[in-house]
N, C-alpha and C. Protein backbone atom coordinates (compact mmCIF):
# COMPACT_ATOMS: atom_id res chain seq x y z
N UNK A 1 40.69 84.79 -197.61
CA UNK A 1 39.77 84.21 -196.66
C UNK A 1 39.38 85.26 -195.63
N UNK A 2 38.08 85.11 -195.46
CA UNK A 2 37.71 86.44 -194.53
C UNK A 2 36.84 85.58 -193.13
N UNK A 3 37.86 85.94 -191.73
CA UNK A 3 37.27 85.53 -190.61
C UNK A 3 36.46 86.40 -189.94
N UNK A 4 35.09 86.46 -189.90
CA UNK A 4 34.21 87.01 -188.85
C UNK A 4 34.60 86.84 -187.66
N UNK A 5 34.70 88.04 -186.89
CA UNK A 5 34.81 88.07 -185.42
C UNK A 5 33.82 87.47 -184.59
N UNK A 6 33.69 86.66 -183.69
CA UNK A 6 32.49 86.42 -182.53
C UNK A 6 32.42 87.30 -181.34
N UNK A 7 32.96 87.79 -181.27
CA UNK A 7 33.44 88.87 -180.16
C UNK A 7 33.74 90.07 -180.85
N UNK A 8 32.40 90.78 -180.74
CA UNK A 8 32.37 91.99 -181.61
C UNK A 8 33.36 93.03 -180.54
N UNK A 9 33.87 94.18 -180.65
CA UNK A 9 34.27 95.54 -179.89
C UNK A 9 33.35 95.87 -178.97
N UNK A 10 32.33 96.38 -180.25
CA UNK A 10 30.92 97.28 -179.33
C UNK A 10 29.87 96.91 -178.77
N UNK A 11 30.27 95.32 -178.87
CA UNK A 11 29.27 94.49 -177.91
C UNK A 11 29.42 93.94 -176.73
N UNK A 12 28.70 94.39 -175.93
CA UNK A 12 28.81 93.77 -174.00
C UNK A 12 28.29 92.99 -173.46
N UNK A 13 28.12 91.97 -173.54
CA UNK A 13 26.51 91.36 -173.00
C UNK A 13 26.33 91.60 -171.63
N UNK A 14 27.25 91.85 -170.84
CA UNK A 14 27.47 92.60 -169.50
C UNK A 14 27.00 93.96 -169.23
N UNK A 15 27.10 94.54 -170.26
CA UNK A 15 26.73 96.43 -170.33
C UNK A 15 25.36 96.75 -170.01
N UNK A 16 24.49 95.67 -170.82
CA UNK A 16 22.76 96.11 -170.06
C UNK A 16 22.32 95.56 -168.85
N UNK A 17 23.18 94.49 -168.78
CA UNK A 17 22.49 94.30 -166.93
C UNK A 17 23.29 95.16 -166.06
N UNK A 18 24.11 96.05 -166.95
CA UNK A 18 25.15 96.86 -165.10
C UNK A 18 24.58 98.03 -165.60
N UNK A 19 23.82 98.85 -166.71
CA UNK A 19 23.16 99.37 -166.89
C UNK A 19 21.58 99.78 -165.82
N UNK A 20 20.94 98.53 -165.99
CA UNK A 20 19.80 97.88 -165.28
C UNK A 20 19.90 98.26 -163.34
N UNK A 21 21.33 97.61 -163.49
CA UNK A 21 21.58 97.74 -161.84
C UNK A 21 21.41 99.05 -161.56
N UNK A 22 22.50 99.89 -162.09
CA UNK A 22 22.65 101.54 -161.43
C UNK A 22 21.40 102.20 -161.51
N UNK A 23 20.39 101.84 -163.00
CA UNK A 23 19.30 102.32 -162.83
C UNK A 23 18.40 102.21 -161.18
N UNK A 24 18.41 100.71 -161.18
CA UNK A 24 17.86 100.35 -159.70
C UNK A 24 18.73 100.96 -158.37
N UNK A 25 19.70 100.91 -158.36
CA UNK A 25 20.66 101.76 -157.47
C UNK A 25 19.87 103.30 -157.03
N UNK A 26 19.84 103.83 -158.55
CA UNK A 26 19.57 105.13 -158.54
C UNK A 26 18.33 105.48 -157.64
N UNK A 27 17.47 104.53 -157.99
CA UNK A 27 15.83 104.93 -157.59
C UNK A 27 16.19 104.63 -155.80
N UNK A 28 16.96 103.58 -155.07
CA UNK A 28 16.69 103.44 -154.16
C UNK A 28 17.47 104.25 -153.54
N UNK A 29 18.39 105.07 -153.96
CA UNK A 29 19.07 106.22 -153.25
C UNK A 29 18.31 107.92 -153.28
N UNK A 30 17.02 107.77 -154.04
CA UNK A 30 16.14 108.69 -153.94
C UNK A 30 15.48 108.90 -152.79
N UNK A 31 14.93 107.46 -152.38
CA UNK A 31 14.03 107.07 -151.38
C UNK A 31 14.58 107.50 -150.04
N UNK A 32 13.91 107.85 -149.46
CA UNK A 32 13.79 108.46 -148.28
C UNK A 32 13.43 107.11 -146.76
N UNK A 33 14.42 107.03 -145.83
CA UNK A 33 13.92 106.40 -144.47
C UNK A 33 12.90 107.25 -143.83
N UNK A 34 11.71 106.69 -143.64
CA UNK A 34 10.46 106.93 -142.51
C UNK A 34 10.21 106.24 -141.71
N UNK A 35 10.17 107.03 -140.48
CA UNK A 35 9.89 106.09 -138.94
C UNK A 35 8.49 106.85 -138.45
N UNK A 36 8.19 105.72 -138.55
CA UNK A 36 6.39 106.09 -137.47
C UNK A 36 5.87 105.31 -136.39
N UNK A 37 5.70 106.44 -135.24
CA UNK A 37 6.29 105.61 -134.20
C UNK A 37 3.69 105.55 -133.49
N UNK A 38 4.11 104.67 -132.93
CA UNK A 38 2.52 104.26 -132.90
C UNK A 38 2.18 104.87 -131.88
N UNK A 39 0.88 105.63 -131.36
CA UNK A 39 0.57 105.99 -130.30
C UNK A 39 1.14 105.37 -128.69
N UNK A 40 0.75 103.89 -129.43
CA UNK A 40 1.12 103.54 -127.63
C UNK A 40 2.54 103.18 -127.61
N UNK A 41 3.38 103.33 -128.37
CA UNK A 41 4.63 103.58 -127.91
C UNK A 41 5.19 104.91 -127.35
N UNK A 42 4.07 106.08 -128.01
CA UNK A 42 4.19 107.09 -127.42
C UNK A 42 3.84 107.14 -126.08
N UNK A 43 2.57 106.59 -125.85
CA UNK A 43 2.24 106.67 -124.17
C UNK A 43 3.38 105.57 -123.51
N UNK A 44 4.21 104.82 -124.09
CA UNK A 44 4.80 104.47 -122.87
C UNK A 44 6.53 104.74 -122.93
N UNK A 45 6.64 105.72 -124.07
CA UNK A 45 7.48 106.70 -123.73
C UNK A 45 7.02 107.91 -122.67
N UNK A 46 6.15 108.12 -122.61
CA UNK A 46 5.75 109.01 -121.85
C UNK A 46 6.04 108.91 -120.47
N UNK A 47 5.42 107.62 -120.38
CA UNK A 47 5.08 106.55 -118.99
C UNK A 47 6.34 106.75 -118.03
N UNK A 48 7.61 106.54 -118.92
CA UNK A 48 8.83 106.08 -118.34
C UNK A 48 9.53 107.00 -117.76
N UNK A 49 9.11 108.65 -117.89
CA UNK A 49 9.34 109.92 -117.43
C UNK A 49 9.40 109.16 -115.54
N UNK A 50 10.53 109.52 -115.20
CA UNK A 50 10.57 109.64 -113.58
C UNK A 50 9.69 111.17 -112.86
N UNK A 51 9.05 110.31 -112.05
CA UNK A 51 8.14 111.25 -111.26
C UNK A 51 9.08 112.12 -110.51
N UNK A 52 8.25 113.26 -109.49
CA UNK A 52 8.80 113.82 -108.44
C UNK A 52 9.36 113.15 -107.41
N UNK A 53 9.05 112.23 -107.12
CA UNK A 53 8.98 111.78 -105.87
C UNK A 53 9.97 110.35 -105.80
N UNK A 54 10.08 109.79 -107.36
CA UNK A 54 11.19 108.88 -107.62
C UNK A 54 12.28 110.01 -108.02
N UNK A 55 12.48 111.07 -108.48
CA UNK A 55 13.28 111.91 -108.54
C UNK A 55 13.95 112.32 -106.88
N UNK A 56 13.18 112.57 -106.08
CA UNK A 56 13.69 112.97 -104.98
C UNK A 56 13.96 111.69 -104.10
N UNK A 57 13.84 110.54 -104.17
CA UNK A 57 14.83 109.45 -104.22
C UNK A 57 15.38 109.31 -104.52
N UNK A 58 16.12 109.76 -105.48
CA UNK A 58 17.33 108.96 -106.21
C UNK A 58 18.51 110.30 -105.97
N UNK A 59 17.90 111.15 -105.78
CA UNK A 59 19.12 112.35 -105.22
C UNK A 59 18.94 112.01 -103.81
N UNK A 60 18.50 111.47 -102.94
CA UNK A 60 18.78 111.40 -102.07
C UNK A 60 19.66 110.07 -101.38
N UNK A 61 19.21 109.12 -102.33
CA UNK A 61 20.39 108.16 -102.20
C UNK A 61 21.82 108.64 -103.38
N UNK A 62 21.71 109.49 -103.61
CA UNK A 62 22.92 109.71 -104.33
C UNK A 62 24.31 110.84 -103.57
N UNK A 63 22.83 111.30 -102.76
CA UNK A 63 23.89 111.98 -101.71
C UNK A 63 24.60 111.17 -100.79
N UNK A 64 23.67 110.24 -100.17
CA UNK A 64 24.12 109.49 -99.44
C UNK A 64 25.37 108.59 -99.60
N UNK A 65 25.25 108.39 -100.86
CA UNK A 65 26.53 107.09 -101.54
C UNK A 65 27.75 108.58 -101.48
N UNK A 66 27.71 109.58 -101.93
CA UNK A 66 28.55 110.58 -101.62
C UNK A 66 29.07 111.26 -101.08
N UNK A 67 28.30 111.10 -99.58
CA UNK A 67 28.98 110.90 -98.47
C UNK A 67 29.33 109.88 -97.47
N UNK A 68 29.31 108.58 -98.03
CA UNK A 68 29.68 107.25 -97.78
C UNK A 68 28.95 106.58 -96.89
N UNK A 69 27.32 107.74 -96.40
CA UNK A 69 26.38 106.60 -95.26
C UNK A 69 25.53 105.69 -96.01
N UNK A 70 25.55 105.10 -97.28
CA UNK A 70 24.61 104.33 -98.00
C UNK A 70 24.80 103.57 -97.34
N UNK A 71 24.44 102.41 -96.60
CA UNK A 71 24.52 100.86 -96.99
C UNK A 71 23.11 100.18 -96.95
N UNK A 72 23.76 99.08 -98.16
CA UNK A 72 22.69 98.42 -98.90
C UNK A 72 22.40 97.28 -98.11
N UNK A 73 21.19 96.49 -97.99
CA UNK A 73 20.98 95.31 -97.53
C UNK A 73 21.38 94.34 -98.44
N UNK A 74 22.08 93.48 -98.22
CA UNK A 74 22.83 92.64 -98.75
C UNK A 74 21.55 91.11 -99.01
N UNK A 75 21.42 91.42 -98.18
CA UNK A 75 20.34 90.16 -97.99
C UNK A 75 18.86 90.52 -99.21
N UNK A 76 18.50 92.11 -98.88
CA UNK A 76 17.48 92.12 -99.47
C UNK A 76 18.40 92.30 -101.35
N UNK A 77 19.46 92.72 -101.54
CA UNK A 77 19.95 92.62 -102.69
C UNK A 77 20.12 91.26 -103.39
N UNK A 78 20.50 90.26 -102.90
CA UNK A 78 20.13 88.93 -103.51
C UNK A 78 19.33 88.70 -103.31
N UNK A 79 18.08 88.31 -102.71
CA UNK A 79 16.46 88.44 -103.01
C UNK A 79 16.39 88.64 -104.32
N UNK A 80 16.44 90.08 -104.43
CA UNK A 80 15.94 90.59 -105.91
C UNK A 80 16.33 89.86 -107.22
N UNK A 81 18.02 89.78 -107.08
CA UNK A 81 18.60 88.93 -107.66
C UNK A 81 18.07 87.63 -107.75
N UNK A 82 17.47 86.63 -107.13
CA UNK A 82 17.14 85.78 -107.00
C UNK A 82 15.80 85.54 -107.80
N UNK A 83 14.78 86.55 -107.41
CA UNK A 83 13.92 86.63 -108.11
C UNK A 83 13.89 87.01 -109.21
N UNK A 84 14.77 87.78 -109.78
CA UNK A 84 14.74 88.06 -111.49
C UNK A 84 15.66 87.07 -112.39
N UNK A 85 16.08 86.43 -111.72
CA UNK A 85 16.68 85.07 -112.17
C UNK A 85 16.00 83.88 -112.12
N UNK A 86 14.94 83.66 -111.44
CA UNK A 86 13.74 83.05 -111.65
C UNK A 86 12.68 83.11 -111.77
């Protein structure tokens, strides 16, 4: 009596779709990330450059906090607070 196998050795039915995959794998590890950034994000990178004159503010309150004569208005500091919270 001779039994045919159903489950051949050299057969995968798994082997051509993991085949399939790495192929697709492959191509998207070719591909390259591109960033393109739009003019007007350029101008308002630009924009955000601190001037002279906000520059020479901010060293000058930085001296100040470093030699301990800063003080802040307390009052006008919650204001602000107040308003960007509503």
């Amino acid at each position: 009596m001779k039994i045919n196998s159903f489950n051949l050795v050299n057969i995968n039915p798994y082997m051509k779709q993991n085949q399939q995959y790495s192929i697709k794998n492959e191509e998207k590890m070719k591909q390259s990330d591109e960033i393109q950034i739009s003019a007007e994000a350029k101008d308002l990178q630009s924009s955000q450059q601190f001037s002279a004159s906000r520059q020479d503010k901010i060293n000058e309150i930085k001296i100040q906090i470093n030699s301990g004569q800063y003080q802040p208005d307390s009052r006008e500091i919650a204001r602000k607070f107040y308003q960007f919270w509503n």
